[in-house]
Protein backbone atom coordinates (compact mmCIF):
# COMPACT_ATOMS: atom_id res chain seq x y z
CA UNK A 1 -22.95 -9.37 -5.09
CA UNK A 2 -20.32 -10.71 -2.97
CA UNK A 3 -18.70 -12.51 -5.70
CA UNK A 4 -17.97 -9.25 -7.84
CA UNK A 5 -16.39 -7.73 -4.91
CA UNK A 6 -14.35 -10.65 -4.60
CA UNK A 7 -13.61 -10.11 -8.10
CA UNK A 8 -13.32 -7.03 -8.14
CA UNK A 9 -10.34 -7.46 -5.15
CA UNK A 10 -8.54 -10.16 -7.30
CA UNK A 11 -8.51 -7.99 -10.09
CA UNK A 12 -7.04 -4.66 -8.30
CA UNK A 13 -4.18 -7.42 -6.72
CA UNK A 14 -3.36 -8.44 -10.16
CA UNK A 15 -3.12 -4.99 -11.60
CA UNK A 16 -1.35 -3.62 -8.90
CA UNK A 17 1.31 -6.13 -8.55
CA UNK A 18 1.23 -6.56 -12.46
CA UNK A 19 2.23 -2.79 -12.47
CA UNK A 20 5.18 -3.03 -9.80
CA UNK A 21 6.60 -5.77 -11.15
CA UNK A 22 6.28 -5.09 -14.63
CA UNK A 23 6.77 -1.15 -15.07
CA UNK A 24 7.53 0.28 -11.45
CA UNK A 25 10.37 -2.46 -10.56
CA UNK A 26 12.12 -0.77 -13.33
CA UNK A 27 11.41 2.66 -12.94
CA UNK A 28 14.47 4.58 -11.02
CA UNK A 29 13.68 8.44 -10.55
CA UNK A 30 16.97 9.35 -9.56
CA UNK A 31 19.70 7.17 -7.42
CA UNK A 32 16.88 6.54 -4.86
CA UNK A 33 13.30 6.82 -5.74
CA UNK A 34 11.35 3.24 -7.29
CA UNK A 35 7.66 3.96 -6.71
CA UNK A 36 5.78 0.85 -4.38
CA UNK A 37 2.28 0.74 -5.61
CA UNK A 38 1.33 -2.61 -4.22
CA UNK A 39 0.29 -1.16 -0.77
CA UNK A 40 -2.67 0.51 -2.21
CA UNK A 41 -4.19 -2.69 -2.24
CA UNK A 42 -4.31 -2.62 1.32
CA UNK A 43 -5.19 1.37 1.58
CA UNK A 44 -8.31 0.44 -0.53
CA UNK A 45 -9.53 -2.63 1.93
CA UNK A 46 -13.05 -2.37 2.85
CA UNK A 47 -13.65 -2.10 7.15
CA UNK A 48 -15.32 -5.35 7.07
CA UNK A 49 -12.32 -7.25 6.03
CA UNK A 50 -11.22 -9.35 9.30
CA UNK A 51 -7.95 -8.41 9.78
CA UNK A 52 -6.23 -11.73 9.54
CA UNK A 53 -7.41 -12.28 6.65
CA UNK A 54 -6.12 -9.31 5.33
CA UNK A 55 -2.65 -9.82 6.86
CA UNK A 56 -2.49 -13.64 4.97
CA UNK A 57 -3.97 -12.16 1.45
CA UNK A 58 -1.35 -9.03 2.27
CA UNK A 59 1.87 -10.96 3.24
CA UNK A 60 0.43 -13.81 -0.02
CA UNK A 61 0.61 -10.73 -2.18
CA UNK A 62 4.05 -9.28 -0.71
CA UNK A 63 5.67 -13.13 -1.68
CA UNK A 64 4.40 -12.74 -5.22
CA UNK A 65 6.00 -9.35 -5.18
CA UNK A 66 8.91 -10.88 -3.79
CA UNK A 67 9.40 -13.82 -6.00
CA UNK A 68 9.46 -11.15 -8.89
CA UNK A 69 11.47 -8.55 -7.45
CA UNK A 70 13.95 -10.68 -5.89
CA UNK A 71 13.53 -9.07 -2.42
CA UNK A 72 13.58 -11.98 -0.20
CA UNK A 73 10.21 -11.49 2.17
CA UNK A 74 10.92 -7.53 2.55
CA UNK A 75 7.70 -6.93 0.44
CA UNK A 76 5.75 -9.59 2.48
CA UNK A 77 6.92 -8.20 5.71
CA UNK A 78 6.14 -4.65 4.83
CA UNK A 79 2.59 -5.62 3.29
CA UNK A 80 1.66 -7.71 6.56
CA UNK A 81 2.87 -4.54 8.66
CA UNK A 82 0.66 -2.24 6.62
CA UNK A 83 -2.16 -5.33 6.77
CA UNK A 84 -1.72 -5.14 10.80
CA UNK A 85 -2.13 -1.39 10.60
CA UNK A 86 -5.00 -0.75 8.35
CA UNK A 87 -7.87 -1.56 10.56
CA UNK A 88 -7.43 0.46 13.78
CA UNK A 89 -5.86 3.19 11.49
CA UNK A 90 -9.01 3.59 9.17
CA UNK A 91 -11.05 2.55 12.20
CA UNK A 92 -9.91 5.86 13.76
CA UNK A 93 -10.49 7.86 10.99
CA UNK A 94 -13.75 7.00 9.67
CA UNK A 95 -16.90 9.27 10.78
CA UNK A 96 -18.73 7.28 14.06
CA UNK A 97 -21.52 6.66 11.69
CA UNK A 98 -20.00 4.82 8.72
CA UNK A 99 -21.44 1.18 8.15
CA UNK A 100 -19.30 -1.61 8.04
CA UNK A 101 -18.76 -2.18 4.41
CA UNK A 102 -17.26 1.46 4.10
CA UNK A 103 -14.47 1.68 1.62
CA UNK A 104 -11.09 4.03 1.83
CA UNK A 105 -11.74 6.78 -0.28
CA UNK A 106 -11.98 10.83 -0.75
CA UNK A 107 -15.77 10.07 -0.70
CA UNK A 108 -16.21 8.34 2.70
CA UNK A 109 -13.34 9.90 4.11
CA UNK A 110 -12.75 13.62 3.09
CA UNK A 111 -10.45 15.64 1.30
CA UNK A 112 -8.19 16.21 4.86
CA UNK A 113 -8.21 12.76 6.45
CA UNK A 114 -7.97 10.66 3.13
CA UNK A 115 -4.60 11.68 2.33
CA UNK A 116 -3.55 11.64 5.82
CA UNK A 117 -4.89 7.84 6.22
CA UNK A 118 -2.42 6.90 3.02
CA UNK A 119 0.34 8.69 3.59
CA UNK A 120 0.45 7.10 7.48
CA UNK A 121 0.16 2.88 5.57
CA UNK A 122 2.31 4.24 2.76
CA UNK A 123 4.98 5.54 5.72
CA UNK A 124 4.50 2.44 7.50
CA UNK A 125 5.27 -0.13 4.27
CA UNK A 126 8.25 2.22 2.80
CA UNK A 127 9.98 2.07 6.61
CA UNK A 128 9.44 -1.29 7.21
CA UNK A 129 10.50 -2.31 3.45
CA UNK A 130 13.81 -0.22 3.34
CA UNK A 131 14.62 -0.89 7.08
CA UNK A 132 15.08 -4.38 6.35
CA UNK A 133 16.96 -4.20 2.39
CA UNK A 134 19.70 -2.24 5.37
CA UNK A 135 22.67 -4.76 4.83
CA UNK A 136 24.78 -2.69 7.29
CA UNK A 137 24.66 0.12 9.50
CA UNK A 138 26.82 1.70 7.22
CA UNK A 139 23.96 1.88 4.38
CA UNK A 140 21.68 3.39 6.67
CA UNK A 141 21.60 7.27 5.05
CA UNK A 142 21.33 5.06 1.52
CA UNK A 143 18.40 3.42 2.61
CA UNK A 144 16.50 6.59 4.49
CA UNK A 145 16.93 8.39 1.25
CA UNK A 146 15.65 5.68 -0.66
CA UNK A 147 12.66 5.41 1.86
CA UNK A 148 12.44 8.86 1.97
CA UNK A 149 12.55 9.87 -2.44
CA UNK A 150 10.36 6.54 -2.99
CA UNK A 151 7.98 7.29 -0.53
CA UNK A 152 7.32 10.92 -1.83
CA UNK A 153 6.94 9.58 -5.47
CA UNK A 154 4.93 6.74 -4.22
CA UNK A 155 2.57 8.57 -1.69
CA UNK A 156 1.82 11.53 -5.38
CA UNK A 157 1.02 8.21 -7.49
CA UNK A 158 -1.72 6.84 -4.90
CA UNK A 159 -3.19 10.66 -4.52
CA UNK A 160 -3.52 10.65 -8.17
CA UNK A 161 -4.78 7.26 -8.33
CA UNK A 162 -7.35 7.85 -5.46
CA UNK A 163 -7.96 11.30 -7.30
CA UNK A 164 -8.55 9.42 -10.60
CA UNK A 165 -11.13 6.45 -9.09
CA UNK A 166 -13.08 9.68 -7.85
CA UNK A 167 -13.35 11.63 -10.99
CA UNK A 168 -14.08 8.13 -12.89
CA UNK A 169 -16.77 7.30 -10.07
């Protein structure tokens, strides 16, 4: 059993990161907006997961990202932050009688705090990943409507992936 989850965890990284490099790297909805899909990966981590380990396999799977994207350790950074904020933030939010291996979802979570829960890691990876592409204070409005436009776009895709694993389930 533990092996398919395992599997199952290497497979969504692949995926996900095969999808931002591959189609959402060169997607541009407007001057501002490129969706960032890799964070899910982190929104869908299991309570259990210590959260070192999930900052290393977050920050491994940011480099890729960054290798491919030519971003220079933003992704990694911005993956580790969400990594370092998952726990405690999902902690929080999951009912007091959840068991350990509970997973992120609209199941175990709700229709209210689900999207709430995502939007705060997605918030958290688009800041710290557009706070540091800032060059110079001067491309500071630049950069918080490039946060702003590929957060929005980003935060609708994970609802409707989220929304999609639950019909599918």
């Amino acid at each position: 059993m533990q092996i398919e989850i395992l599997i199952n965890r290497v497979l969504q990284a692949v995926i996900l990161l095969a999808l931002q490099v591959l189609l959402f790297n060169h997607v541009h909805l407007g001057l501002y907006a490129v969706p960032l899909v890799t964070v899910l990966f982190v929104v869908w981590c299991p309570l259990n997961t210590p959260s070192v380990r999930l900052m290393i396999v977050s920050f491994l799977l940011g480099l890729v990202q960054d290798i491919f994207s030519g971003t220079l350790g933003v992704s990694a950074a911005a993956m580790t932050a969400v990594a370092f904020v998952q726990h405690p933030l999902f902690s929080a939010q999951a009912p007091r009688e959840c068991v350990e291996t509970l997973t992120p979802s609209i199941e175990s979570l709700g229709w209210i705090k689900y999207p709430i829960y995502q939007f705060v890691l997605f918030a958290v990876h688009h800041a710290v990943f557009y706070s540091l592409l800032i060059y110079r204070i001067e491309n500071i409005k630049e950069a918080m409507l490039s946060c702003l436009a590929s957060l929005a776009v980003s935060y609708i895709l994970g609802l409707l992936t989220a929304y999609g694993r639950k019909a599918g389930a």
